[in-house]
Protein backbone atom coordinates (compact mmCIF):
# COMPACT_ATOMS: atom_id res chain seq x y z
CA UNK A 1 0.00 0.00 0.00
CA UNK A 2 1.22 3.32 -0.90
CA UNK A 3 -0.30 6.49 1.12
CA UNK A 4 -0.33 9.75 -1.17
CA UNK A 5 -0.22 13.25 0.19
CA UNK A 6 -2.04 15.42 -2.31
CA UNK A 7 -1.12 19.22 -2.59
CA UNK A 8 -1.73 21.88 -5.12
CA UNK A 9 -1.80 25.73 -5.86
CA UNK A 10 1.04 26.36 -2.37
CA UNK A 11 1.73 29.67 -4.45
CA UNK A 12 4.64 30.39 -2.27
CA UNK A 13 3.05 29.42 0.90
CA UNK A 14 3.47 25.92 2.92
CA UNK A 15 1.67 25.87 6.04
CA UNK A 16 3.52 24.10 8.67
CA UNK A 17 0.70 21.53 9.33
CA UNK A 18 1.04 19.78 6.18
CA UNK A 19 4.30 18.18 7.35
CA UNK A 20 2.01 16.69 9.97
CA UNK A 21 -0.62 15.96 8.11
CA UNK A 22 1.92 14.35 5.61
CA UNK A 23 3.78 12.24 7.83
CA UNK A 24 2.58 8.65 7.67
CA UNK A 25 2.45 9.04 4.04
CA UNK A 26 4.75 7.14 1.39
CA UNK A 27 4.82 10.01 -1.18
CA UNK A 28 3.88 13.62 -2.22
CA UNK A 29 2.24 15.04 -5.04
CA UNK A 30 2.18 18.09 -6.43
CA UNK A 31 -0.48 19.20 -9.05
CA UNK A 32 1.09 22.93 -9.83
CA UNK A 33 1.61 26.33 -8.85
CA UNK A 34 4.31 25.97 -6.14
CA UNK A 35 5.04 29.52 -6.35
CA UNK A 36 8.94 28.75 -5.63
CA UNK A 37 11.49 26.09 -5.88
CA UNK A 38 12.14 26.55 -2.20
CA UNK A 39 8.36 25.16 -1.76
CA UNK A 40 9.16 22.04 -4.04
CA UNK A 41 12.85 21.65 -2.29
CA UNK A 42 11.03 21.57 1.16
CA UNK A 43 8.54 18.92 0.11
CA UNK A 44 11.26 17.03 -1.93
CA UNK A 45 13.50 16.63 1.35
CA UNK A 46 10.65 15.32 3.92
CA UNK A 47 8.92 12.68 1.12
CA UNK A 48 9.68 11.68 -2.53
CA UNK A 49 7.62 14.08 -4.16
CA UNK A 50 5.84 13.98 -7.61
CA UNK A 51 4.59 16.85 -9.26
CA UNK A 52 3.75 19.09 -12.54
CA UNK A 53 4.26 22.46 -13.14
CA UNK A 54 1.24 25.46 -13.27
CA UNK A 55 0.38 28.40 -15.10
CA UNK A 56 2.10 30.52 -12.17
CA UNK A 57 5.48 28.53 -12.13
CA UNK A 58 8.69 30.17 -13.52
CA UNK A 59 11.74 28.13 -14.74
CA UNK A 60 13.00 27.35 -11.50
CA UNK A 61 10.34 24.81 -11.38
CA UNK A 62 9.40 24.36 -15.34
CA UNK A 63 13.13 22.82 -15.51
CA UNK A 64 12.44 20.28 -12.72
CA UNK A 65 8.78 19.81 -13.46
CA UNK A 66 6.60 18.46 -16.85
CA UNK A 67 3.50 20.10 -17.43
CA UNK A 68 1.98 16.72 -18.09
CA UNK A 69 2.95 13.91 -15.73
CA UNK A 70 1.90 10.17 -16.53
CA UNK A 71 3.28 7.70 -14.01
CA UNK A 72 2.14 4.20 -12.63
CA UNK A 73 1.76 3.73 -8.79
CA UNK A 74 1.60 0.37 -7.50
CA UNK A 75 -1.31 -1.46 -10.56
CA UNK A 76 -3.42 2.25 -10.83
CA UNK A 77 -2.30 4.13 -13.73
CA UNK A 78 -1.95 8.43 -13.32
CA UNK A 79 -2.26 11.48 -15.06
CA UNK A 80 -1.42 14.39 -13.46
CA UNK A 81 -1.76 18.08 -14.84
CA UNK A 82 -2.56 21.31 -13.18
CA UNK A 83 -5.09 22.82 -15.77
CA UNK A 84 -7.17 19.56 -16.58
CA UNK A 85 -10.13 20.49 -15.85
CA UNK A 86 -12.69 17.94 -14.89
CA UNK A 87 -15.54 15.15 -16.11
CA UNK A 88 -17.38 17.12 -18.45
CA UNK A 89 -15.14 19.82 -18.56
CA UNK A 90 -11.92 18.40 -19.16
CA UNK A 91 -9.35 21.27 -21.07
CA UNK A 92 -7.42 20.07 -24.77
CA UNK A 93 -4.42 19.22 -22.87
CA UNK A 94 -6.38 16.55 -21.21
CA UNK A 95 -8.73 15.39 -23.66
CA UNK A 96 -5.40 14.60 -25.76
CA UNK A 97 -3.70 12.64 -22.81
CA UNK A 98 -7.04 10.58 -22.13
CA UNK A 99 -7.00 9.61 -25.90
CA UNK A 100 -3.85 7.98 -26.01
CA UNK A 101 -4.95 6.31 -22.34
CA UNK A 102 -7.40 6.70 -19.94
CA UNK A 103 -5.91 6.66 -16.62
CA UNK A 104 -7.32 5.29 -13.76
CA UNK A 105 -6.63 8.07 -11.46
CA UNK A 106 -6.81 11.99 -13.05
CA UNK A 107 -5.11 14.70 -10.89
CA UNK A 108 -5.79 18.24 -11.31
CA UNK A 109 -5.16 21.35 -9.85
CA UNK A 110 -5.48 24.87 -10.72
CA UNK A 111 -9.48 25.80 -9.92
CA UNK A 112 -8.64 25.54 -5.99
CA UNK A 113 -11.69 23.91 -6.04
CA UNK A 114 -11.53 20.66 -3.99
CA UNK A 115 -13.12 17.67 -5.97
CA UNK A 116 -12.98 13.97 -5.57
CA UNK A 117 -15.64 13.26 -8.65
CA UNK A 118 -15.49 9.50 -10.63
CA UNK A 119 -16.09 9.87 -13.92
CA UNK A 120 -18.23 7.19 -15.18
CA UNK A 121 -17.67 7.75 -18.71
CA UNK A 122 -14.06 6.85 -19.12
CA UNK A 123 -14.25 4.71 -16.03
CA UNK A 124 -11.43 7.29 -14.13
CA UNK A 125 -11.24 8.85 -10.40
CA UNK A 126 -10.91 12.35 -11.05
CA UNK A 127 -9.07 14.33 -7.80
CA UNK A 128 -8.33 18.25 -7.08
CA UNK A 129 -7.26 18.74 -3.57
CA UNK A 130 -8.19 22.18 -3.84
CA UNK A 131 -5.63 25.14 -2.84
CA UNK A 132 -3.23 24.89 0.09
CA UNK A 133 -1.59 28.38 -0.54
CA UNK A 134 -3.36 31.97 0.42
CA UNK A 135 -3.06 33.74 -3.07
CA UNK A 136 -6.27 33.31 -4.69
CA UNK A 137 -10.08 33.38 -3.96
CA UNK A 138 -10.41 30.03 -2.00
CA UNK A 139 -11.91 30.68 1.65
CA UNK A 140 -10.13 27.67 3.29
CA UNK A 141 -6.84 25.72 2.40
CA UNK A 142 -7.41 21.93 1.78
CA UNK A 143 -5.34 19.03 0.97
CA UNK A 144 -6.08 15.39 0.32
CA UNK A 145 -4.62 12.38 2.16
CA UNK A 146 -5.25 9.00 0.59
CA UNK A 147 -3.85 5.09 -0.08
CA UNK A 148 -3.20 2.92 -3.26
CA UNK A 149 -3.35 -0.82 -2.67
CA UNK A 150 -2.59 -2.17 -5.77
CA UNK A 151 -5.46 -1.47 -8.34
CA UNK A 152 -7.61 0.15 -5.19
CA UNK A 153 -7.45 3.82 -4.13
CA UNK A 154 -8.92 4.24 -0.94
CA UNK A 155 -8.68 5.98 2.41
CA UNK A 156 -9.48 9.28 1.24
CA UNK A 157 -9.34 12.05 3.67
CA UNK A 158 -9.99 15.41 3.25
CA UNK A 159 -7.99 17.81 5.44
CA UNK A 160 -8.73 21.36 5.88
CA UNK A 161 -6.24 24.00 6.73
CA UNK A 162 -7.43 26.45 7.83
CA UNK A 163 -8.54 30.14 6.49
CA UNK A 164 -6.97 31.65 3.27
């Protein structure tokens, strides 16, 4: 079993809490807008951390960072990108990446809406953990705790951070 911390839109800002929050889990990921290198370097150096790159990223993180990120963890494939929209809604950049293969699990960021929707179209578990940073129009910071066991994704656990 693999347990995920899920993190987007920081913007420069990492609340203390999510190393807490964070700490019984295997990995970190990332869905865009870190603000700063500094933010991915802290995350990098408590967890292995995963992650893509957003619309306010410079090259400090664009040269570490894709802006589309396919990966398999444990049997549950992953597509990870921080404008993706969502099911229904879903922007070109995605629609192209489902076409060649519909992943299991769809990350998103971006909106810094929080949504755990499962698209029953393509058959795919679509995830935005909603904004953890306080730039932006978000009234409270959230972040998403959850486990892969093998083909399973499970354990999901909303965490709020408080205020923006």
């Amino acid at each position: 079993m693999t347990r995920i911390g899920l993190i987007s839109d920081t913007h420069d800002y990492l609340d203390e809490a999510v190393f807490t929050h964070f700490a019984q889990c295997d990995e970190i990921w990332h869905c865009g807008d870190f603000g700063t290198a500094a933010i991915a370097d802290r995350l990098a150096a408590f967890k292995p951390l995963r992650g893509v790159y957003g619309n306010i990223d410079g090259y400090d993180i664009r040269s570490q960072y894709p802006e589309v990120l396919r990966f398999t963890c444990e049997q549950v494939q992953v597509l990870m990108i921080h404008i993706g929209g969502y099911p229904g809604r879903y922007t070109p950049t995605t629609k192209t990446a489902m076409a060649q293969q519909v992943p299991q699990l769809f990350i998103s960021g971006h909106s810094h809406i929080l949504k755990v929707i499962y698209d029953d179209k393509l058959k795919s578990l679509h995830m935005n953990p909603g904004a953890a940073g306080k730039h932006g129009w978000h009234k409270v910071r959230t972040i998403i705790r959850f486990a892969i066991d093998g083909k399973d994704m499970k354990q999901c656990e909303v965490i709020e951070l408080g205020p923006r």
